[in-house]
Protein backbone atom coordinates (compact mmCIF):
# COMPACT_ATOMS: atom_id res chain seq x y z
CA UNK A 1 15.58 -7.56 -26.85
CA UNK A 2 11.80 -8.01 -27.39
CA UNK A 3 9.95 -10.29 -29.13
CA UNK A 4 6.12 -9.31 -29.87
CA UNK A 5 3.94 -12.09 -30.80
CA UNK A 6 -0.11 -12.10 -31.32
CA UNK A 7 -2.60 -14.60 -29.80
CA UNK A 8 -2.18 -16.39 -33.18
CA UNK A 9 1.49 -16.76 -33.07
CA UNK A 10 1.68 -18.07 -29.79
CA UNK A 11 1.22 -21.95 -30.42
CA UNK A 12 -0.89 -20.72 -33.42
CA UNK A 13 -3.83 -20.90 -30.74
CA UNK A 14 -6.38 -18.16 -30.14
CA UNK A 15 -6.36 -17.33 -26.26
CA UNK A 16 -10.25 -17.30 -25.45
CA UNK A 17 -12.11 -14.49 -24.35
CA UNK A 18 -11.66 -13.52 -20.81
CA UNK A 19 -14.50 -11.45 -19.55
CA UNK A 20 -18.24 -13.31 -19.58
CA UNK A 21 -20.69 -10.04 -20.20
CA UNK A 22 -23.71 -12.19 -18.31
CA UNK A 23 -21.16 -12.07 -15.35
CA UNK A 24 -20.72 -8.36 -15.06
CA UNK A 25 -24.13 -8.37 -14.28
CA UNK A 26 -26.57 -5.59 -16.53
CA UNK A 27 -25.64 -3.40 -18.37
CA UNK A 28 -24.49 0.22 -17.01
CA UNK A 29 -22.82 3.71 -18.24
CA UNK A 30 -19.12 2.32 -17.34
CA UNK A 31 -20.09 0.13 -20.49
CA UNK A 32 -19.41 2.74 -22.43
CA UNK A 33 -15.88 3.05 -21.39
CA UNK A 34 -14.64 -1.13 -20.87
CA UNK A 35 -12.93 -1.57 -24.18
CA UNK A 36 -10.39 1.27 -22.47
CA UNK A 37 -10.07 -1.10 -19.27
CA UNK A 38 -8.42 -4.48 -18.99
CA UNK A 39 -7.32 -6.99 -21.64
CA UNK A 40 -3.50 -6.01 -21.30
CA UNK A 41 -0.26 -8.35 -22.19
CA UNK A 42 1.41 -10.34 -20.34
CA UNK A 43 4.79 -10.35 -20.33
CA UNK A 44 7.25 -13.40 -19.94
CA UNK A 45 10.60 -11.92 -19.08
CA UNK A 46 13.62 -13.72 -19.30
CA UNK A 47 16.39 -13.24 -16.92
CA UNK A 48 19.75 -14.89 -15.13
CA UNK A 49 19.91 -15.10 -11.54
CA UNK A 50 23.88 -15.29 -10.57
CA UNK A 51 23.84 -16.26 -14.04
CA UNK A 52 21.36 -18.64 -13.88
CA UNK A 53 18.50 -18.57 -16.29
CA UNK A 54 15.01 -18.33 -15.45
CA UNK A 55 11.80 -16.64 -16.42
CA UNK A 56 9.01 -14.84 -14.70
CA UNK A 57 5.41 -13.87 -15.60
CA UNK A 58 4.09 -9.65 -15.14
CA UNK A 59 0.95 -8.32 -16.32
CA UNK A 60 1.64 -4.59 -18.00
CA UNK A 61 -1.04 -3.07 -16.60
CA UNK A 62 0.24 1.00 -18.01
CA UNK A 63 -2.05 -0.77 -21.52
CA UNK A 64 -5.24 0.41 -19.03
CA UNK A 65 -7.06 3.80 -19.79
CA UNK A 66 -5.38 5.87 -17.38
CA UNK A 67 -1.82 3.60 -17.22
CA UNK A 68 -2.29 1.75 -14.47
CA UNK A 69 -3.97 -1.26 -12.38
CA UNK A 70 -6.77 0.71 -10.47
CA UNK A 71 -8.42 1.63 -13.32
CA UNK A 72 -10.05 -1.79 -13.33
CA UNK A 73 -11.04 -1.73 -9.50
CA UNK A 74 -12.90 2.10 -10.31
CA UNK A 75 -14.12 0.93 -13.13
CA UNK A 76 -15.77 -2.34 -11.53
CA UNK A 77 -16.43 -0.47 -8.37
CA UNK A 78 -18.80 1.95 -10.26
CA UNK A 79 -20.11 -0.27 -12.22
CA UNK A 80 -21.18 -2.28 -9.27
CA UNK A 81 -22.56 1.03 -7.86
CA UNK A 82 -25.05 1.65 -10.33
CA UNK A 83 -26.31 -1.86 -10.80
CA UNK A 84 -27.25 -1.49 -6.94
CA UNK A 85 -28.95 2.18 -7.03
CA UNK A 86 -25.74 3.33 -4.88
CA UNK A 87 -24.48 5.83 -7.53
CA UNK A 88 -26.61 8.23 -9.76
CA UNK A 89 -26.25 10.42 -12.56
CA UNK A 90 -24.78 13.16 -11.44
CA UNK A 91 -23.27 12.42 -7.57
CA UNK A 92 -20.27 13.20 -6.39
CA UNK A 93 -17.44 11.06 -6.09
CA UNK A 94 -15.45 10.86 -2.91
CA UNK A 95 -12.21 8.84 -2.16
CA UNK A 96 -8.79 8.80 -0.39
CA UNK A 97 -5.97 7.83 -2.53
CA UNK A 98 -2.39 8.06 -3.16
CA UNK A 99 -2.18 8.28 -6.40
CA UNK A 100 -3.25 5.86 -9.00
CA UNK A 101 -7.02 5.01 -7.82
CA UNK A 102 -7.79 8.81 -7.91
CA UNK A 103 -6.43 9.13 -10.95
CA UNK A 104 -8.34 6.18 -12.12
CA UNK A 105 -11.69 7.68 -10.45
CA UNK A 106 -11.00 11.22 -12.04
CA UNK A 107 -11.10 10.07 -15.44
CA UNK A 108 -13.41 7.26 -15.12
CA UNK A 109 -15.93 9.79 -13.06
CA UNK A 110 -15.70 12.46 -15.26
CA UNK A 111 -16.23 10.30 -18.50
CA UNK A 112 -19.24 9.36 -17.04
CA UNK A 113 -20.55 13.21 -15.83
CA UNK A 114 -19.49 12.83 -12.33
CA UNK A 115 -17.52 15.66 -10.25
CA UNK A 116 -15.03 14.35 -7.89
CA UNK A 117 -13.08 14.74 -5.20
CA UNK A 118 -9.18 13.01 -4.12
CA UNK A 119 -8.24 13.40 -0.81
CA UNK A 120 -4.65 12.55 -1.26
CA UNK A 121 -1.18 12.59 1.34
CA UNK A 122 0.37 15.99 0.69
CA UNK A 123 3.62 14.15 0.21
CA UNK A 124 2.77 12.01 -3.06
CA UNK A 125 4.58 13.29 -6.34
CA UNK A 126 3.87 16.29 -8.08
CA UNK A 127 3.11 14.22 -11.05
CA UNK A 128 0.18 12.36 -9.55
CA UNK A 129 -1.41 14.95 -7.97
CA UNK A 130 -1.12 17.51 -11.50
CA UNK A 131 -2.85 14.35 -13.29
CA UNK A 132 -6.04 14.42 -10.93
CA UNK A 133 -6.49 18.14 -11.10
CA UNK A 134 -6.34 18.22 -15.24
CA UNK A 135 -8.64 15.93 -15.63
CA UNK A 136 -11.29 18.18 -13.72
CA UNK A 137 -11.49 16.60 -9.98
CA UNK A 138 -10.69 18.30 -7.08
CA UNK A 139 -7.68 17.41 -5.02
CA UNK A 140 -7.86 18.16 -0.99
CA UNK A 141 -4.06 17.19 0.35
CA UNK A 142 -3.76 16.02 4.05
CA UNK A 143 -0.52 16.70 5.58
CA UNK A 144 0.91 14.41 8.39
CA UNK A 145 -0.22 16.55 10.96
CA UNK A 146 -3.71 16.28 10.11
CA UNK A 147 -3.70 12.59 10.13
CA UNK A 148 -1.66 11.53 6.92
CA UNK A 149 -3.74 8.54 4.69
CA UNK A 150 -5.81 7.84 7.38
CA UNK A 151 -6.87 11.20 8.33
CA UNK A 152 -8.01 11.33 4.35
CA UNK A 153 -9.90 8.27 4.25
CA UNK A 154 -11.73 10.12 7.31
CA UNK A 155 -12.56 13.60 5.59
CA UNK A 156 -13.67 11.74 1.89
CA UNK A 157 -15.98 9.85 4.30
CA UNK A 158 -17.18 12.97 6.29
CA UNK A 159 -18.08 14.75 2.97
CA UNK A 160 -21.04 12.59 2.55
CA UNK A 161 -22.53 12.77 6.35
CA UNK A 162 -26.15 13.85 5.68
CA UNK A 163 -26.21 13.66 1.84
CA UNK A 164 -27.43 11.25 -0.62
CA UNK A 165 -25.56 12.46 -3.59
CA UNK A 166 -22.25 11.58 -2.58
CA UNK A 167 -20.66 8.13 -3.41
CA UNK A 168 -18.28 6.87 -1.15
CA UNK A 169 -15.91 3.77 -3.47
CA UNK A 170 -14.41 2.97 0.01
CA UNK A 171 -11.32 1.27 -2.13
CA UNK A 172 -10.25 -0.12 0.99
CA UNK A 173 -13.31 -2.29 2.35
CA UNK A 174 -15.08 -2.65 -1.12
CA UNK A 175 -15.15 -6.49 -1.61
CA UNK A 176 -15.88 -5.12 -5.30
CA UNK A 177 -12.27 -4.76 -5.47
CA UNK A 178 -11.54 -8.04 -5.15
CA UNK A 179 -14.45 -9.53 -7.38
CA UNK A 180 -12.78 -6.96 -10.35
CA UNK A 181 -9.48 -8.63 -9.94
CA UNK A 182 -11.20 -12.18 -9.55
CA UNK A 183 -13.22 -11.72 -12.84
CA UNK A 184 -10.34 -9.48 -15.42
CA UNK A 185 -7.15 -9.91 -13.98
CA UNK A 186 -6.73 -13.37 -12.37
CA UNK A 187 -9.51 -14.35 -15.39
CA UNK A 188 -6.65 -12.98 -17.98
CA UNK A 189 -3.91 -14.63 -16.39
CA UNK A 190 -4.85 -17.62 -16.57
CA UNK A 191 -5.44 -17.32 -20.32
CA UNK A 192 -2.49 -15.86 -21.00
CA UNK A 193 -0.46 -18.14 -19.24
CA UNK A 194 -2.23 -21.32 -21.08
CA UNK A 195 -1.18 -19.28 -24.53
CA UNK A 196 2.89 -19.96 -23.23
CA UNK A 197 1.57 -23.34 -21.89
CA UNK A 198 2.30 -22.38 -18.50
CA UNK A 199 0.52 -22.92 -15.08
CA UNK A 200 1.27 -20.91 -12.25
CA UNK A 201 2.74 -22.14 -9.39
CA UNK A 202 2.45 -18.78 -6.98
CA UNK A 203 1.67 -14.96 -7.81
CA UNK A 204 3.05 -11.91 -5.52
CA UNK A 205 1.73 -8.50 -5.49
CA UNK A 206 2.13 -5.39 -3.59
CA UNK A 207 -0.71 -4.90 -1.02
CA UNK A 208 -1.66 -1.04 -1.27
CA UNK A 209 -5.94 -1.85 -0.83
CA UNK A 210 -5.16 -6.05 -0.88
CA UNK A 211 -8.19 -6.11 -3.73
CA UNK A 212 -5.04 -7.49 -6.49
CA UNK A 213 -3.70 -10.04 -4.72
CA UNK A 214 -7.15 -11.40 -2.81
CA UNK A 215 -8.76 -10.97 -6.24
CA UNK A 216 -5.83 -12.53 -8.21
CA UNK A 217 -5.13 -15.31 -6.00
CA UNK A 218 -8.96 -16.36 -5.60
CA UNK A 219 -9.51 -16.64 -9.56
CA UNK A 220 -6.31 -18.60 -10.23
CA UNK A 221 -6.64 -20.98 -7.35
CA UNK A 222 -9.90 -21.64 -8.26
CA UNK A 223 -8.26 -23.40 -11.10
CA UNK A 224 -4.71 -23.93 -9.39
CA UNK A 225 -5.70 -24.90 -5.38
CA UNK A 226 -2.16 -25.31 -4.81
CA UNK A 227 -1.20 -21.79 -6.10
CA UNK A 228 0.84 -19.67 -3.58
CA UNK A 229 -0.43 -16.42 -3.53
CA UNK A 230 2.13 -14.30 -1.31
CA UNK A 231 1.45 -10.39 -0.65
CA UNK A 232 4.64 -7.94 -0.36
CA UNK A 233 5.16 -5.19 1.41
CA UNK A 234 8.22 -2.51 1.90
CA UNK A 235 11.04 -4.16 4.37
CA UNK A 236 11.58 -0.62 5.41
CA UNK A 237 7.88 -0.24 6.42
CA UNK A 238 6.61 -3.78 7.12
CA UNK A 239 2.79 -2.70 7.91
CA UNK A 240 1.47 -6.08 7.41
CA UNK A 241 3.67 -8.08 9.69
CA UNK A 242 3.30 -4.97 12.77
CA UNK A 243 -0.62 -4.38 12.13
CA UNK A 244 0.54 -1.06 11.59
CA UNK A 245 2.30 1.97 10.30
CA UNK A 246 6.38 1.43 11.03
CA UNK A 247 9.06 3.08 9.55
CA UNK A 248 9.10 5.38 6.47
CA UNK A 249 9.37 4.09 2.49
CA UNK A 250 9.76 5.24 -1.22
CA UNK A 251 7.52 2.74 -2.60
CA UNK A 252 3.99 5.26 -3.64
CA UNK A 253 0.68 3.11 -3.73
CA UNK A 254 1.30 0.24 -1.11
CA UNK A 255 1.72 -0.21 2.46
CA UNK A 256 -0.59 3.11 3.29
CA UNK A 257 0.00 3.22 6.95
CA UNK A 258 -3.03 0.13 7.75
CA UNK A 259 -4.57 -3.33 6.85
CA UNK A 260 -7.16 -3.18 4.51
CA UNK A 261 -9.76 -5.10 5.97
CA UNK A 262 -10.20 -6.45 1.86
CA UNK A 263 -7.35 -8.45 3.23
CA UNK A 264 -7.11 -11.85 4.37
CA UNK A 265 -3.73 -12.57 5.91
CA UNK A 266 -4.86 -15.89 6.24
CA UNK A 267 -5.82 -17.12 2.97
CA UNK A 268 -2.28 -16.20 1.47
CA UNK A 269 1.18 -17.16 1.57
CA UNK A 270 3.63 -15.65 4.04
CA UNK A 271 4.49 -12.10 3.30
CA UNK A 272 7.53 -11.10 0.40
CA UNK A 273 9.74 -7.98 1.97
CA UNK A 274 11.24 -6.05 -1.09
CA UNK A 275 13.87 -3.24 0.22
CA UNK A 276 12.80 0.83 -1.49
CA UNK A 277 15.89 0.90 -3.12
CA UNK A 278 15.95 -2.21 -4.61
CA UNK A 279 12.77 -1.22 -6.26
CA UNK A 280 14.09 1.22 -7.24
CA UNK A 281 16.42 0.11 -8.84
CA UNK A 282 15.54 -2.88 -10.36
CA UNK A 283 13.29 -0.69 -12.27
CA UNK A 284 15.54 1.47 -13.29
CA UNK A 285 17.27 -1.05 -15.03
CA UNK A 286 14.16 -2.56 -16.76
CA UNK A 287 13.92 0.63 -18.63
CA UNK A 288 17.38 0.87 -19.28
CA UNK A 289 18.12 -3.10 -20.06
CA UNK A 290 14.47 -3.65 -21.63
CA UNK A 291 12.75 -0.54 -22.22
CA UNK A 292 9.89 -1.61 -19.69
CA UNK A 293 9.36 2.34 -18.36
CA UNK A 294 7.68 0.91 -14.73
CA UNK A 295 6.92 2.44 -11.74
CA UNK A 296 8.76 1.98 -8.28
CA UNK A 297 5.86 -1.06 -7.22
CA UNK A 298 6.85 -2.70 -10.59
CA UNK A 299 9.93 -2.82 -9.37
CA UNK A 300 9.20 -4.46 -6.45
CA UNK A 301 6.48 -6.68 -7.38
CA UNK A 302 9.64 -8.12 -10.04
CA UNK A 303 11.82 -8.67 -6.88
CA UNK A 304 9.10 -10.74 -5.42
CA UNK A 305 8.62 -12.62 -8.04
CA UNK A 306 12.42 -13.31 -8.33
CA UNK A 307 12.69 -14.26 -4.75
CA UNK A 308 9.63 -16.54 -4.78
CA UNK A 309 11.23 -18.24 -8.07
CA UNK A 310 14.41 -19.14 -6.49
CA UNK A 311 12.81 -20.14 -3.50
CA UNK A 312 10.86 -22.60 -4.96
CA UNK A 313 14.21 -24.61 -6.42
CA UNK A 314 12.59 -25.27 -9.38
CA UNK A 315 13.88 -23.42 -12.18
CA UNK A 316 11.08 -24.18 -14.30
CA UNK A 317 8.18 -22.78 -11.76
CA UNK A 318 5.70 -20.57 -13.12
CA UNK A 319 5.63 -17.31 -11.07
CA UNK A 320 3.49 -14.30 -12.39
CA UNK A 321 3.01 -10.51 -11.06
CA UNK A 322 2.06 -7.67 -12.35
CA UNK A 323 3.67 -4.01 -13.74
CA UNK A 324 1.13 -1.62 -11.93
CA UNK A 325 1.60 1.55 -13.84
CA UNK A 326 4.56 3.07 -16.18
CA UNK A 327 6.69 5.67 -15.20
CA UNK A 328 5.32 8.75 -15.72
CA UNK A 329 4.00 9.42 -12.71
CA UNK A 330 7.57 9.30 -10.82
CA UNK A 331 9.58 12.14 -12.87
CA UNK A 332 9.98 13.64 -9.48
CA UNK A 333 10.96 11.37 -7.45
CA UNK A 334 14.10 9.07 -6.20
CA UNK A 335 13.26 6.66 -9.61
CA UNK A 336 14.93 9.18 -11.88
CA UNK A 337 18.20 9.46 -8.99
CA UNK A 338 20.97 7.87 -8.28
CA UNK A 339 20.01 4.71 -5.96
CA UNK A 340 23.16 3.39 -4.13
CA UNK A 341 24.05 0.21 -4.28
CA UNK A 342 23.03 -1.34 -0.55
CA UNK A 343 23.93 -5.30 0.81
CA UNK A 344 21.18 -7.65 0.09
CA UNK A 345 20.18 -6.05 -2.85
CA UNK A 346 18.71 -8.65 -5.52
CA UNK A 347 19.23 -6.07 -8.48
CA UNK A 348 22.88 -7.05 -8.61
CA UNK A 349 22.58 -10.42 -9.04
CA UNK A 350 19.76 -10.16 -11.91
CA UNK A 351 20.59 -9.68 -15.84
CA UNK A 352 17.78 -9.72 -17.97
CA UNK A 353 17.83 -11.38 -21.39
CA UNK A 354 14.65 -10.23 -23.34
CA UNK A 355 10.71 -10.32 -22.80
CA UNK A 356 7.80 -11.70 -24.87
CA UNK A 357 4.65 -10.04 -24.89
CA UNK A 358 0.85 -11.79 -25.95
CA UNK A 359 -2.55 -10.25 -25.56
């Protein structure tokens, strides 16, 4: 069951505002769109580990313009862009993605006049791939054979060799990525959490770029120093721990076959391993238990924050995360199946209780 509450009927307290304009620097076209980026709940969700209760902490980031997380990185990226003379009216946008930052550059770039172009993995779902192309970018899909994610983020690059009307987001090395995450999303959390009286005491996330989690971590240890910040990646692909692409995995928009060199290894936590099917289903049963209609990395970004919460002993921790996306965009794939129940997996030992949601 769900209980909604305002920012006035959470400790009858108004949660401040979270974004500073003077910080964002002056102002640009992406102005025009903000109100439709950032400023989504949070979500304390109540739960019993081997019937044990305990709670944990997700941003619901499908409130964004296009339904998920990324839309703040394009939005910030671009912004960024034309505060620096990098992008003009008019250029072309160019980026590799596997899903959710081209969708989130499609829209955003077309709101603002720009034609784009996704270089995109020919094996990402139907769904994601349909919502670039109607909102009027081009998609260009890169089989295996012609060098899979990596052999995209080479051709987006190569289409601006020897042109200045081409903007290159480069979602991967952008430290702009990690100053939108620093300045919104950490920003928020922090907020929120004071609303529920709460401090954190270590946030996980999913490393697809590494922009969340470096972002994330930096704002709330700024505040929190002792904050554990831990990034999570597939067990059945472990990409961070190797240094590079192992294995195969069901988990769309992280561990993309490389580290991010947005990524500092060093400044975080160790590494959370979350199994594909145990994503899988843990979110199928937050749509059937709570009517929380997540994608696979919500899913999985839940089991970290599960694991880190009973590893900490303290059933009162605060550990927050974040719902990337709803979903929509996974109609096609193993999410809607029939996941088998495997050893080891956490989704068997969790109930959940109810949720409480506050802007």
């Amino acid at each position: 069951m769900a209980t909604l509450h305002t920012k006035g009927e959470i400790m009858r307290r108004r949660v401040p505002e979270v974004v500073d304009p003077d910080r964002l620097g002056p102002a640009t076209p992406v102005d025009r769109i903000a109100a439709l980026v950032g400023r989504t709940p949070l979500l304390e969700i109540r739960y019993r580990l081997d019937g044990r209760p305990r709670r944990v902490y997700a941003k619901y980031e499908a409130m964004n313009m296009t339904g998920s997380v990324k839309d703040r990185m394009a939005a910030h990226i671009l912004r960024r862009a034309y505060q620096r003379g990098e992008l003009k009216p008019g250029d072309w946008i160019s980026e590799c993605s596997s899903g959710n930052t081209g969708i989130a550059f499609a829209a955003i770039g077309r709101a603002l006049g720009h034609p784009v172009r996704i270089f995109m993995p020919d094996w990402m779902s139907h769904e994601r791939k349909a919502l670039i192309r109607s909102l009027g970018a081009e998609v260009v899909l890169v089989s295996a054979e012609e060098g899979g994610f990596l052999g995209g983020v080479a051709r987006a690059a190569e289409v601006a060799r020897g042109r200045d009307d081409v903007f290159l987001p480069r979602q991967f090395d952008n430290p702009d990525n990690c100053e939108a995450h620093e300045l919104t999303t950490g920003v928020e959390l922090l907020a929120q959490l004071a609303a529920f009286e709460r401090q954190p005491r270590a946030f996980v996330a999913g490393v697809g770029t590494g922009g969340t989690v470096m972002g994330v971590g930096r704002a709330l240890r700024s505040l929190h120093p002792d904050c554990l910040v831990h990034p999570l990646e597939p067990s059945n692909s472990p990409t961070l721990r190797v240094g590079c692409c192992v294995g195969m995995h069901r988990i769309q928009g992280i561990s993309d076959e490389f580290v991010p060199s947005i990524l500092r290894l060093d400044e975080l936590a160790p590494i959370v391993d979350v199994d594909d099917g145990d994503a899988i289903r843990i979110a199928q049963k937050l749509a059937r238990d709570l009517g929380l209609a997540v994608g696979i990395s919500s899913g999985a970004n839940l089991l970290g924050a599960v694991q880190i919460a009973d590893g900490l002993g303290d059933e009162d921790s605060c550990v927050a995360t974040l719902f990337c996306d709803s979903n929509k965009k996974y109609l096609s794939t193993d999410l809607l199946g029939d996941e088998p129940v495997r050893d080891g997996h956490w989704t068997q030992r969790i109930e959940f209780d109810s949720f409480t949601a506050v802007r």
